[in-house]
C-alpha atoms as a PDB file:
ATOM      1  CA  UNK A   1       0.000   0.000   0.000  1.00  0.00           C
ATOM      2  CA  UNK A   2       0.992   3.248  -0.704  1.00  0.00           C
ATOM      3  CA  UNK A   3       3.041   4.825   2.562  1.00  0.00           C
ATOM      4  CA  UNK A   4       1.225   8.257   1.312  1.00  0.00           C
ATOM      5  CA  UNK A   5      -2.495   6.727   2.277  1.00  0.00           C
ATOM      6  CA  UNK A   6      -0.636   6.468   6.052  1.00  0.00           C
ATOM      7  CA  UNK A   7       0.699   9.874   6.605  1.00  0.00           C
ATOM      8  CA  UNK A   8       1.686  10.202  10.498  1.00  0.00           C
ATOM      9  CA  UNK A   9       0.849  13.372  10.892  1.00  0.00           C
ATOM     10  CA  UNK A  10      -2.188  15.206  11.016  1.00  0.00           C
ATOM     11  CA  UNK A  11      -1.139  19.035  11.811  1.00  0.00           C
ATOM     12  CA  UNK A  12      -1.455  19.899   7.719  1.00  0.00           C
ATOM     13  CA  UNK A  13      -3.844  22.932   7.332  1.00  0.00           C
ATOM     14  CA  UNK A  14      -4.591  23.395  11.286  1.00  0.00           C
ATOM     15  CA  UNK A  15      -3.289  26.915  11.427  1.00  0.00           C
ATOM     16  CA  UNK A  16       0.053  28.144  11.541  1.00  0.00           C
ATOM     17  CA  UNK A  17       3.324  26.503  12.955  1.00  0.00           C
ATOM     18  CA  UNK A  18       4.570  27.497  16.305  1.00  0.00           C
ATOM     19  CA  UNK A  19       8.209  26.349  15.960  1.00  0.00           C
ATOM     20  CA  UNK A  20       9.252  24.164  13.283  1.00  0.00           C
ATOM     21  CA  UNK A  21       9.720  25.397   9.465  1.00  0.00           C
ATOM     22  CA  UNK A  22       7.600  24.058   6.991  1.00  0.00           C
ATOM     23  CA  UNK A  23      10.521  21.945   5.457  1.00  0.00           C
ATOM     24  CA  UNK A  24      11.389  20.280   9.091  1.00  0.00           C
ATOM     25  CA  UNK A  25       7.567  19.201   8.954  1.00  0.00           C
ATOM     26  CA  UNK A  26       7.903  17.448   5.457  1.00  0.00           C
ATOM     27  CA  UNK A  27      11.490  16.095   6.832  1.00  0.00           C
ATOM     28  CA  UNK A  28      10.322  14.584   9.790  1.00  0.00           C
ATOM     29  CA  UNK A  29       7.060  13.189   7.557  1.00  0.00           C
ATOM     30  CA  UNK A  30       9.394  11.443   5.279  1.00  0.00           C
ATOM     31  CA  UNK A  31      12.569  10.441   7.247  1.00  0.00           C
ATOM     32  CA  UNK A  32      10.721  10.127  10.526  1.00  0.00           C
ATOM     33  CA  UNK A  33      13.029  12.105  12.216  1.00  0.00           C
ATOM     34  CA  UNK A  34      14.466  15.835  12.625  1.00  0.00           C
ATOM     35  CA  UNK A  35      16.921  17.269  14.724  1.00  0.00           C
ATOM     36  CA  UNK A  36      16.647  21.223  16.176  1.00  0.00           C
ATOM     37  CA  UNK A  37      19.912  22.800  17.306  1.00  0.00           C
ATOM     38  CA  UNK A  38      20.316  24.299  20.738  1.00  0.00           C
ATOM     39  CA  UNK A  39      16.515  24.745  20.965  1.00  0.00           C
ATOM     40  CA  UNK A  40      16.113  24.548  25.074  1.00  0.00           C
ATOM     41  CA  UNK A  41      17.217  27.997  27.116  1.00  0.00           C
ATOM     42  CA  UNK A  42      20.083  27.586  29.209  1.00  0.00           C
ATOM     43  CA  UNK A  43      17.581  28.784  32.326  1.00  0.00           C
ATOM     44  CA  UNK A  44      15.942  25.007  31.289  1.00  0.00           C
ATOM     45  CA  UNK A  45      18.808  23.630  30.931  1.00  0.00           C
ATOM     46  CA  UNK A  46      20.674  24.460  34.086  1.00  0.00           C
ATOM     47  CA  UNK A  47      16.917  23.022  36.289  1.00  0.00           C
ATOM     48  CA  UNK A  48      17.054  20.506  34.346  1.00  0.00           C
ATOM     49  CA  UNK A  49      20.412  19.393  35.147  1.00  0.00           C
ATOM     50  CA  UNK A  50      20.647  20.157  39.138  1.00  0.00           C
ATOM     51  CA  UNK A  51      17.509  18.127  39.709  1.00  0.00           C
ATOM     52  CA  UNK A  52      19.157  15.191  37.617  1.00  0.00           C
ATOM     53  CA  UNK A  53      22.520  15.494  39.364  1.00  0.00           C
ATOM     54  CA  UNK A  54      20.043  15.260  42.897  1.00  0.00           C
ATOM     55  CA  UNK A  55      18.536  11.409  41.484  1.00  0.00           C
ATOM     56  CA  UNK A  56      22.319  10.733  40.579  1.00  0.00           C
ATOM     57  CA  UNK A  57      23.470  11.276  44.284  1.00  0.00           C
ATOM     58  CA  UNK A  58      20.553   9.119  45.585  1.00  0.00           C
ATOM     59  CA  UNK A  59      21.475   6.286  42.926  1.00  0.00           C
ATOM     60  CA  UNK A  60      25.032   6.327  45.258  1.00  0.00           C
ATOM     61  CA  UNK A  61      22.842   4.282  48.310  1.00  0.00           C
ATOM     62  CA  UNK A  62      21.746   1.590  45.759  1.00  0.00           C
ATOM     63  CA  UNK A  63      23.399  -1.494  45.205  1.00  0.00           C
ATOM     64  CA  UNK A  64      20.711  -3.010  42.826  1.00  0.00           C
ATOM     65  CA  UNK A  65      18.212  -1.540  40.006  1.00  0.00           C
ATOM     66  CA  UNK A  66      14.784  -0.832  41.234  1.00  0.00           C
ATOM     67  CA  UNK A  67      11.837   0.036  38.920  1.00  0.00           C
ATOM     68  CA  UNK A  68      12.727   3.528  39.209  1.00  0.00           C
ATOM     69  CA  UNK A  69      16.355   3.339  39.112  1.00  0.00           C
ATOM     70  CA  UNK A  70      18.349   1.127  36.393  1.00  0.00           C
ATOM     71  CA  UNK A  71      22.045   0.981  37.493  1.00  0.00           C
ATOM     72  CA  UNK A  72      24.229  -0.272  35.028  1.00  0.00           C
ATOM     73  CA  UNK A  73      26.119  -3.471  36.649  1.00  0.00           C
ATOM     74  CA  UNK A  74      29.887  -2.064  37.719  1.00  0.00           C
ATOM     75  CA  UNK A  75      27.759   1.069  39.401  1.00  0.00           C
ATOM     76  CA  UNK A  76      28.897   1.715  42.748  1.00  0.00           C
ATOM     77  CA  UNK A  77      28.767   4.310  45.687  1.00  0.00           C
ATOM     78  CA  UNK A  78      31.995   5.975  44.856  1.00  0.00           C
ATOM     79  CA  UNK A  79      31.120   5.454  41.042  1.00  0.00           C
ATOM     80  CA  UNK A  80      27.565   5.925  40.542  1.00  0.00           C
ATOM     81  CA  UNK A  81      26.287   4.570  36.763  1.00  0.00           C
ATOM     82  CA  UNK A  82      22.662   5.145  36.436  1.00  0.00           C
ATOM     83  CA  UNK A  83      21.639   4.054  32.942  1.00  0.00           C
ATOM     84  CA  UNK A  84      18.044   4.717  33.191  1.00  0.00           C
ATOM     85  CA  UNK A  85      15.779   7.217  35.809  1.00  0.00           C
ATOM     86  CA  UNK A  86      12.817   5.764  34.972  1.00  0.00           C
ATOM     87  CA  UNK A  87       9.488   8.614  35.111  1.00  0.00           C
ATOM     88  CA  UNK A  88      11.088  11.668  35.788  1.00  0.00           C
ATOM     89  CA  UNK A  89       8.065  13.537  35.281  1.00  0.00           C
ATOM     90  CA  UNK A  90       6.372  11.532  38.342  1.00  0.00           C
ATOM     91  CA  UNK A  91       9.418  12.131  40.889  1.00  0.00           C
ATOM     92  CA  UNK A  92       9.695  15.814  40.474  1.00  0.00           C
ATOM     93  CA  UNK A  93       7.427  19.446  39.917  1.00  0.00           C
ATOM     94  CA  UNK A  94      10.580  20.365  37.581  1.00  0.00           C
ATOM     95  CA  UNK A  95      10.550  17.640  35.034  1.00  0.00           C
ATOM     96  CA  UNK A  96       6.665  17.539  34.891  1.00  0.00           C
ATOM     97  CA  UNK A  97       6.967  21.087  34.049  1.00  0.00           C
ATOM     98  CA  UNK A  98       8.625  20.732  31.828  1.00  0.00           C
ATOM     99  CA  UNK A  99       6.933  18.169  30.023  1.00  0.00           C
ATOM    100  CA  UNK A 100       3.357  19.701  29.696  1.00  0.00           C
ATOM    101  CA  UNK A 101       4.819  23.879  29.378  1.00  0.00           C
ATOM    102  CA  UNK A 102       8.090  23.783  27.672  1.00  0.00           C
ATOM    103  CA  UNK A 103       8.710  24.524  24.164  1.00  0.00           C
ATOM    104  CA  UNK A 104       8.412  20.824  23.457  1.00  0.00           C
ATOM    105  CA  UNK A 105       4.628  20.968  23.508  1.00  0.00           C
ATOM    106  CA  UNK A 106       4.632  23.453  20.513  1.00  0.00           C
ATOM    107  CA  UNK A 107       7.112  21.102  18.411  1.00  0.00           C
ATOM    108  CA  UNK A 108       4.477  18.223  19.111  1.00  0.00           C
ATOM    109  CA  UNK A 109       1.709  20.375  17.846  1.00  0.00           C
ATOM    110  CA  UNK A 110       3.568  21.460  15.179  1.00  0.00           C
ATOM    111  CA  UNK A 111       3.533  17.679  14.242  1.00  0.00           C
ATOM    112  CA  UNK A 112       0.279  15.940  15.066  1.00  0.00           C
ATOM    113  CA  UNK A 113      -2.077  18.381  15.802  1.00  0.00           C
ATOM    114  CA  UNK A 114      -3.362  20.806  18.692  1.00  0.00           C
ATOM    115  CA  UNK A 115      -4.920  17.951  21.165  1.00  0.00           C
ATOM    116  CA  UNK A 116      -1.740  16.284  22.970  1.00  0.00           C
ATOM    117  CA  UNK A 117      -1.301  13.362  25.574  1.00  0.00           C
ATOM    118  CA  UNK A 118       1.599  12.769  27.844  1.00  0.00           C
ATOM    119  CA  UNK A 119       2.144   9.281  27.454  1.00  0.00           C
ATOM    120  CA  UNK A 120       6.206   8.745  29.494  1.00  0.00           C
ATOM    121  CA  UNK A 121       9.180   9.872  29.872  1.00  0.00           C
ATOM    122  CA  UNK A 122      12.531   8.801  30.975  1.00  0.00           C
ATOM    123  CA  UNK A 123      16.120   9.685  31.610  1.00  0.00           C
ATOM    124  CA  UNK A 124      19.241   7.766  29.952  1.00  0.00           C
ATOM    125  CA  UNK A 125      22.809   8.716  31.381  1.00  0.00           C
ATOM    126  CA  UNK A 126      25.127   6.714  29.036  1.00  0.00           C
ATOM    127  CA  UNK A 127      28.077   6.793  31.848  1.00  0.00           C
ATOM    128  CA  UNK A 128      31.148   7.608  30.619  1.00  0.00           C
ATOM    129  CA  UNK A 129      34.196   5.207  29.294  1.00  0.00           C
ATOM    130  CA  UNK A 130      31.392   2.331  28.168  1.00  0.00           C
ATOM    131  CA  UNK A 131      27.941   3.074  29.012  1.00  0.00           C
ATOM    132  CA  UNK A 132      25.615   0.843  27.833  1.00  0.00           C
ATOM    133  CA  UNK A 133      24.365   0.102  23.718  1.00  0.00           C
ATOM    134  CA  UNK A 134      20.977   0.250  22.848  1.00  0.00           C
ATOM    135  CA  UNK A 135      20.345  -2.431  19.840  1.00  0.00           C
ATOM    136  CA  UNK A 136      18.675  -1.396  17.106  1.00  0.00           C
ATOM    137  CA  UNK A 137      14.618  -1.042  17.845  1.00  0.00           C
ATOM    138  CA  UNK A 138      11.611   0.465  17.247  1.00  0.00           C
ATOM    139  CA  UNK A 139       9.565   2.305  19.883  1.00  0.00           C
ATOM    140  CA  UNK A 140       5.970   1.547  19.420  1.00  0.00           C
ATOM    141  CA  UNK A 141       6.221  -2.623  20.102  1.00  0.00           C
ATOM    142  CA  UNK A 142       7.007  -1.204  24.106  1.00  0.00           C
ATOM    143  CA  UNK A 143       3.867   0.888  24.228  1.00  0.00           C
ATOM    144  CA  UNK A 144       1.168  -0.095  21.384  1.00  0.00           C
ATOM    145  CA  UNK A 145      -1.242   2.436  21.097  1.00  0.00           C
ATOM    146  CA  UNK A 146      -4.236   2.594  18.110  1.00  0.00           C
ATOM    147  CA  UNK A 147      -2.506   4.624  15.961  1.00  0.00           C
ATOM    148  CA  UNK A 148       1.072   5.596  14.738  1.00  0.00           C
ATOM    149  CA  UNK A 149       1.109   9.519  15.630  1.00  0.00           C
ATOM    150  CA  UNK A 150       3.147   8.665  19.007  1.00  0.00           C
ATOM    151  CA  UNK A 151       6.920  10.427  18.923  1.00  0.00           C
ATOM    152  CA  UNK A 152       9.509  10.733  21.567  1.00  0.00           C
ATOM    153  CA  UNK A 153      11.460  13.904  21.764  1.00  0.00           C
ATOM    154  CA  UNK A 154      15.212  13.728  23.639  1.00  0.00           C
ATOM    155  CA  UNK A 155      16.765  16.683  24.698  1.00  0.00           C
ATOM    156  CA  UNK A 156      20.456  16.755  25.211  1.00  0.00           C
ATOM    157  CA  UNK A 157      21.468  17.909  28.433  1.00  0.00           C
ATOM    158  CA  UNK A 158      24.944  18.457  27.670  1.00  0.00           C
ATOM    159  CA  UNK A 159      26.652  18.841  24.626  1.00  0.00           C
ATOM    160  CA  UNK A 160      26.845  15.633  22.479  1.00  0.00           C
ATOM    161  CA  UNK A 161      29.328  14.643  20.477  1.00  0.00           C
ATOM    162  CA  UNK A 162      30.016  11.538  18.078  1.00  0.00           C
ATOM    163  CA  UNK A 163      32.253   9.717  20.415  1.00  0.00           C
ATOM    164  CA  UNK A 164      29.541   9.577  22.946  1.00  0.00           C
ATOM    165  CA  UNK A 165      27.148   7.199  21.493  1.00  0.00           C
ATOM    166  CA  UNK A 166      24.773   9.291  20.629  1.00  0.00           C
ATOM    167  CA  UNK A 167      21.422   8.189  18.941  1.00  0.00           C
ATOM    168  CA  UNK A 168      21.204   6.835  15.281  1.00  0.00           C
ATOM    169  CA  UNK A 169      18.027   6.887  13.719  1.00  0.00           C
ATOM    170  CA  UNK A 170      17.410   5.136   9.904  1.00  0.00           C
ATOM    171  CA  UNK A 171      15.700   7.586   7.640  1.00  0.00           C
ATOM    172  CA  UNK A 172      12.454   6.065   6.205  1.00  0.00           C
ATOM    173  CA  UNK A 173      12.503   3.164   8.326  1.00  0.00           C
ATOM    174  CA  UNK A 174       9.027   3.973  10.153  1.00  0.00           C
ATOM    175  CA  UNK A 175       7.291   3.403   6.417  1.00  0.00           C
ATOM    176  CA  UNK A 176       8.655   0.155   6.947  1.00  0.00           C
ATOM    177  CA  UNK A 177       6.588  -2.819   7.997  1.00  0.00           C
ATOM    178  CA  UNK A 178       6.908  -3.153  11.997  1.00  0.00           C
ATOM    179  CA  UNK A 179       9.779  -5.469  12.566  1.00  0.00           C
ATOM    180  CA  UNK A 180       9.615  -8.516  14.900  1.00  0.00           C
ATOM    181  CA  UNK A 181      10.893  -7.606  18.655  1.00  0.00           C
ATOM    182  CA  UNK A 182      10.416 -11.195  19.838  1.00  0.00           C
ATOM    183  CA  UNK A 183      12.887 -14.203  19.792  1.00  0.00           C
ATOM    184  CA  UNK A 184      10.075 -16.893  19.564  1.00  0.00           C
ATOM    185  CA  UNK A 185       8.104 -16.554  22.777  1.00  0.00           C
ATOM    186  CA  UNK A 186      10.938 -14.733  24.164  1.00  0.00           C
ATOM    187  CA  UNK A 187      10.594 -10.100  24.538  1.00  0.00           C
ATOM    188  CA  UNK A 188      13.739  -9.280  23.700  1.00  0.00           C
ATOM    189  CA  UNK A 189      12.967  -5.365  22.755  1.00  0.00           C
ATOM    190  CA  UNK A 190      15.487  -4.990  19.445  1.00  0.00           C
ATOM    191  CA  UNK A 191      15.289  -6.427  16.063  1.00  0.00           C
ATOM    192  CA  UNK A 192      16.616  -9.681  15.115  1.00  0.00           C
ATOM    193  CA  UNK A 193      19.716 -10.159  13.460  1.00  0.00           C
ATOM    194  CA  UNK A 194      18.289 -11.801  10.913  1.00  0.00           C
ATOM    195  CA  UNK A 195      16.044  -8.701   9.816  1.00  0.00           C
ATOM    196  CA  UNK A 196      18.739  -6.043   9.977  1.00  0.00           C
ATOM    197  CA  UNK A 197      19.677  -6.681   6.640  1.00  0.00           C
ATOM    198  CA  UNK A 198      15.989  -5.154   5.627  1.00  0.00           C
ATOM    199  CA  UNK A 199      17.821  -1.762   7.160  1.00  0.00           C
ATOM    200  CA  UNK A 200      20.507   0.725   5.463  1.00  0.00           C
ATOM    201  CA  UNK A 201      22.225   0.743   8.715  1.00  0.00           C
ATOM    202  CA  UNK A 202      25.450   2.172   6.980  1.00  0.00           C
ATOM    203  CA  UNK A 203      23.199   5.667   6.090  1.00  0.00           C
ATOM    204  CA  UNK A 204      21.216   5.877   9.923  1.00  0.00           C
ATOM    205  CA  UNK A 205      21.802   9.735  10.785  1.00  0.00           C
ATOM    206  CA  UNK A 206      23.198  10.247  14.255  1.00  0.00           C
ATOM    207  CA  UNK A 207      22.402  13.958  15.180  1.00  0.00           C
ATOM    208  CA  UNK A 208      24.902  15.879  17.687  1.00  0.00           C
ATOM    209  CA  UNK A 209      25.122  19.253  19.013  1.00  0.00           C
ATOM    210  CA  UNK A 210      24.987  21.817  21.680  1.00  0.00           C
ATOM    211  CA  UNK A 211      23.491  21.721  24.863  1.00  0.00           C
ATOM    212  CA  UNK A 212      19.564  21.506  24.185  1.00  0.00           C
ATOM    213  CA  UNK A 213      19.574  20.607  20.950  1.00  0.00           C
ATOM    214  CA  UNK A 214      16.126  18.223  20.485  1.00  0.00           C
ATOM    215  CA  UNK A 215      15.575  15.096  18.025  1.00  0.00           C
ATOM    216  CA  UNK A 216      12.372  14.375  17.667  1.00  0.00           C
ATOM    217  CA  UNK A 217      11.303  10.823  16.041  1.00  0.00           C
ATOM    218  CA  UNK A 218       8.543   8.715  15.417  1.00  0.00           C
ATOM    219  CA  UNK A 219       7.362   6.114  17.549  1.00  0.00           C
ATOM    220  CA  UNK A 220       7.923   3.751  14.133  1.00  0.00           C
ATOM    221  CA  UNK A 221      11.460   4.864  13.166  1.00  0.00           C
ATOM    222  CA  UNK A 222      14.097   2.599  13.848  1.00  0.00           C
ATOM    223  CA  UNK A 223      17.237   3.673  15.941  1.00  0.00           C
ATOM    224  CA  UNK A 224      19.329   2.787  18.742  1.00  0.00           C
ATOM    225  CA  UNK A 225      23.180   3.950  20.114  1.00  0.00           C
ATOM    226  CA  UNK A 226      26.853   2.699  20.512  1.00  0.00           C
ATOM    227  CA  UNK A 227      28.194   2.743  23.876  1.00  0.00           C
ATOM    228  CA  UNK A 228      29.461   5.850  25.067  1.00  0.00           C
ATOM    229  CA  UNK A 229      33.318   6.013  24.501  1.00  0.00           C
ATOM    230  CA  UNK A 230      34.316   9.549  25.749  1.00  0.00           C
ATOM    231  CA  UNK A 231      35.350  10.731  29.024  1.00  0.00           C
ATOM    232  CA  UNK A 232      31.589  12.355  29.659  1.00  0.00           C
ATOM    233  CA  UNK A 233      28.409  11.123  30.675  1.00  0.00           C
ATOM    234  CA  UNK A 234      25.581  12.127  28.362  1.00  0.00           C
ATOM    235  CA  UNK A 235      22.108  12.569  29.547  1.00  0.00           C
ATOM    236  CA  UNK A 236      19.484  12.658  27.153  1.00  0.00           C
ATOM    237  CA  UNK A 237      16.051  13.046  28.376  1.00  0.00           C
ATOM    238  CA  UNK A 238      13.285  11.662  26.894  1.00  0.00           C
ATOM    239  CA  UNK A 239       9.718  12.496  26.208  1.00  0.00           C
ATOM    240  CA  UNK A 240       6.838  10.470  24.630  1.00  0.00           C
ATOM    241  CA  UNK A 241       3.841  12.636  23.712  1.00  0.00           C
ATOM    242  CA  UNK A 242       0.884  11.303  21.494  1.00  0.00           C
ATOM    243  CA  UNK A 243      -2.436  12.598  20.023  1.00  0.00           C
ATOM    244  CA  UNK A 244      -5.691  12.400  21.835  1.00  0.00           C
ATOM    245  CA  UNK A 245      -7.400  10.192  19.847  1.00  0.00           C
ATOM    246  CA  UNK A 246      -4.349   7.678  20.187  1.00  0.00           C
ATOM    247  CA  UNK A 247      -5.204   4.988  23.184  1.00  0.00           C
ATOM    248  CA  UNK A 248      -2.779   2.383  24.491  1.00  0.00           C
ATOM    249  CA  UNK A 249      -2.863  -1.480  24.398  1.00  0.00           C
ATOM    250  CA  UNK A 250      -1.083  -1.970  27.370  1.00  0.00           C
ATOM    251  CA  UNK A 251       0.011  -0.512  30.829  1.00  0.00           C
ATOM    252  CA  UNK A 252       2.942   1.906  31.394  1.00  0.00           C
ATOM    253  CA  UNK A 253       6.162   0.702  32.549  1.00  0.00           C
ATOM    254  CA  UNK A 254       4.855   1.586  36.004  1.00  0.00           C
ATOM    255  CA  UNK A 255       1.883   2.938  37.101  1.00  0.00           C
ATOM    256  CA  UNK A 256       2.243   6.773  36.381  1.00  0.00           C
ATOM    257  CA  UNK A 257      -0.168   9.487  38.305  1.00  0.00           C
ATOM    258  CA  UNK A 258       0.887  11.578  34.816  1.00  0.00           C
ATOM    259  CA  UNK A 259       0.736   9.035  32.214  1.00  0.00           C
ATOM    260  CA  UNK A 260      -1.530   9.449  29.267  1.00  0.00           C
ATOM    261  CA  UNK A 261      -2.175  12.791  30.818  1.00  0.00           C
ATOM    262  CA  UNK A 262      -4.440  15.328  28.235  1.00  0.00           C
ATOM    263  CA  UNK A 263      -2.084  18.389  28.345  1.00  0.00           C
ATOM    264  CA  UNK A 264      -2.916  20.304  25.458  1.00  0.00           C
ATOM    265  CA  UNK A 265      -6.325  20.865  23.261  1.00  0.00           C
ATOM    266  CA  UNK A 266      -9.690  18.511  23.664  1.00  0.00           C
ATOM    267  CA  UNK A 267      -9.682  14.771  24.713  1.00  0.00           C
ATOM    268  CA  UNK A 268     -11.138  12.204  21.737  1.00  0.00           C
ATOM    269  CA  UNK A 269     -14.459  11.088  22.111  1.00  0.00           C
ATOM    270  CA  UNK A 270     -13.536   8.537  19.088  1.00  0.00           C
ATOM    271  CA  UNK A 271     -10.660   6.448  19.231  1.00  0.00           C
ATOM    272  CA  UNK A 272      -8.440   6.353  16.032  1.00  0.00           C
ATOM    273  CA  UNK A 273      -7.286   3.059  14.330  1.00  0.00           C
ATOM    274  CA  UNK A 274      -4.706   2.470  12.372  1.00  0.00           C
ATOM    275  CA  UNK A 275      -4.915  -0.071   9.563  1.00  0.00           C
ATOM    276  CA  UNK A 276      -1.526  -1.355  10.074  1.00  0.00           C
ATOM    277  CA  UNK A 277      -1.127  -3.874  12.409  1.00  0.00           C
ATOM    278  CA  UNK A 278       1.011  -3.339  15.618  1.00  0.00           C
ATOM    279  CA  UNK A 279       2.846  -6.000  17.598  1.00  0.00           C
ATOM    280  CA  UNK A 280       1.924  -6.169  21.387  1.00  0.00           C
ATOM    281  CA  UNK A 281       4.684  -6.510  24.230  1.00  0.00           C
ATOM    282  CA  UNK A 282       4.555  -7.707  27.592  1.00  0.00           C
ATOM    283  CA  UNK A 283       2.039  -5.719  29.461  1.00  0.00           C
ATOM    284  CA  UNK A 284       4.514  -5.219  31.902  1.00  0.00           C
ATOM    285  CA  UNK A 285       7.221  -3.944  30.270  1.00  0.00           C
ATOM    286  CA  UNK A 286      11.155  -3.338  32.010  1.00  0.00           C
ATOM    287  CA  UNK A 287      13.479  -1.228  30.813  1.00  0.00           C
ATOM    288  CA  UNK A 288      14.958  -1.441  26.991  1.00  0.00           C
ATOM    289  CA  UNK A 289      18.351  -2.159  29.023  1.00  0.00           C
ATOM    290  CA  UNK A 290      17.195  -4.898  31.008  1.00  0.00           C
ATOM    291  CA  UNK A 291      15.169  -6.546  28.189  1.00  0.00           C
ATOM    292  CA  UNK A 292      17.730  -6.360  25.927  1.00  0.00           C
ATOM    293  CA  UNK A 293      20.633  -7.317  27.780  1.00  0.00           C
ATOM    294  CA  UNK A 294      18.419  -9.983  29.468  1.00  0.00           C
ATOM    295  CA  UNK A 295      18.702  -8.649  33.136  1.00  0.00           C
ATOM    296  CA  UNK A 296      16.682  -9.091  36.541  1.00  0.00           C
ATOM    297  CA  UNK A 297      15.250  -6.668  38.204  1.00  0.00           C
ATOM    298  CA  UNK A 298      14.456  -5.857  41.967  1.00  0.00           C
ATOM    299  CA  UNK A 299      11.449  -5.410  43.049  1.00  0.00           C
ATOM    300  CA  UNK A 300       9.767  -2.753  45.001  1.00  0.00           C
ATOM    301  CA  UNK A 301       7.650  -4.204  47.821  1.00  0.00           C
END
């Protein structure tokens, strides 16, 4: 079927655009990606990064992950490596600000239209000197929803460069038929080996930049990063937003008092489908860096 009969956006002809160009819109509608230099204020920025350095501290007092905090394995008190702070949005006023009044809102709208959802967020460190890959995915298998118009927006804390793994995303991959995240019966959250060949892996785009520059990619597209080989750590956050009238298949990584939170326009009264199949995960989802590097987890009580 012709990709044009699924476009993933639907902000064409709703009034004028608040942020992006009209050539960023057509970019991210055919690669399924853009990237916007330096975009975030340094006021942002600076909140942003003291109430992540606070989580960072706490990490020090854990020896294990929890469902809120995903330590990668040689973490430690006197070397605290926090892959993952999972719902930042839910564990402080700054980063739920942030989510629902920031600029970001206006680049979502910009994209899929004036009614927006919250649906997560998160926070990946990528320690220095090795932190952790991420294997080659696609979003939307973690989080099914009715519809394609999700899109996850990562803000670079600190200045990214190419040494330190920074995310690669494969243009025209989310036109691409939904790729296979299972091994059998077996979530594994990444696409087999097997299928890769199906990518241009050689041509994936890996934006860097400043200090708040923003990609912004489709829940469809297919990316993933290298470890992190410099000497800094590099925290990207991460924001899922989707339109109303997009509803999800299964549960949040953890029960979240803001996820799927209406935050901008009218809710749906209709639910919108999606011709195109979608493939389900576990309902109960862990982290992309336990799944794919096939790691327990301890649980809260």
């Amino acid at each position: 079927m012709d990709k044009e009969a699924h476009r993933i956006t639907s902000a064409e002809g709703e009034g004028d655009l608040k942020v992006l160009s009209p050539e960023q819109r057509v970019a991210y509608e055919q690669d399924g990606f853009i990237a916007l230099q330096a975009l975030i204020e340094d006021d942002w920025l600076e909140r942003l990064r003291q109430v992540s350095g606070e989580f960072v501290e706490r990490s020090r007092s854990l020896s294990e992950s929890t469902p809120l905090f995903d330590l990668e394995p040689d973490h430690s008190a006197e070397n605290p490596r926090l892959r993952r702070l999972v719902s930042p949005a839910d564990l402080d006023p700054t980063f739920w600000e942030f989510a629902k009044d920031s600029v970001l809102v206006d680049v979502v709208e910009d994209l899929i239209g004036p009614d927006i959802k919250f649906h997560h967020g998160k926070l990946n460190f990528k320690a220095p000197g090795g932190g952790e890959e991420v294997k080659w995915h696609q979003d939307i298998q973690f989080w099914p929803h009715t519809n394609y118009t999700p899109l996850t927006l990562g803000v670079f804390l600190e200045e990214v460069t190419p040494e330190m793994g920074n995310v690669g995303f494969v243009p025209g991959s989310h036109h691409l038929a939904l790729f296979d995240q299972y091994e059998g019966d077996n979530w594994v959250g990444c696409i087999r080996k097997q299928d890769l060949t199906q990518l241009d892996l050689e041509n994936a785009v890996y934006p860097c930049g400043p200090a708040g520059t923003v990609t912004v990619h489709n829940c469809r597209t297919v990316h993933g990063s290298a470890r992190n080989q410099s000497k800094q750590e590099r925290p990207l956050l991460l924001q899922t937003y989707s339109s109303a009238d997009a509803f999800v298949y299964t549960d949040l990584v953890r029960k979240s008092p803001h996820g799927d939170s209406l935050i901008r326009g009218r809710p749906a009264k209709w639910a919108r489908h999606d011709p195109r199949p979608c493939q389900v995960g576990p309902s109960r989802v862990r982290t992309i860096f336990e799944v794919q590097q096939q790691e327990n987890i301890k649980q809260e009580k």
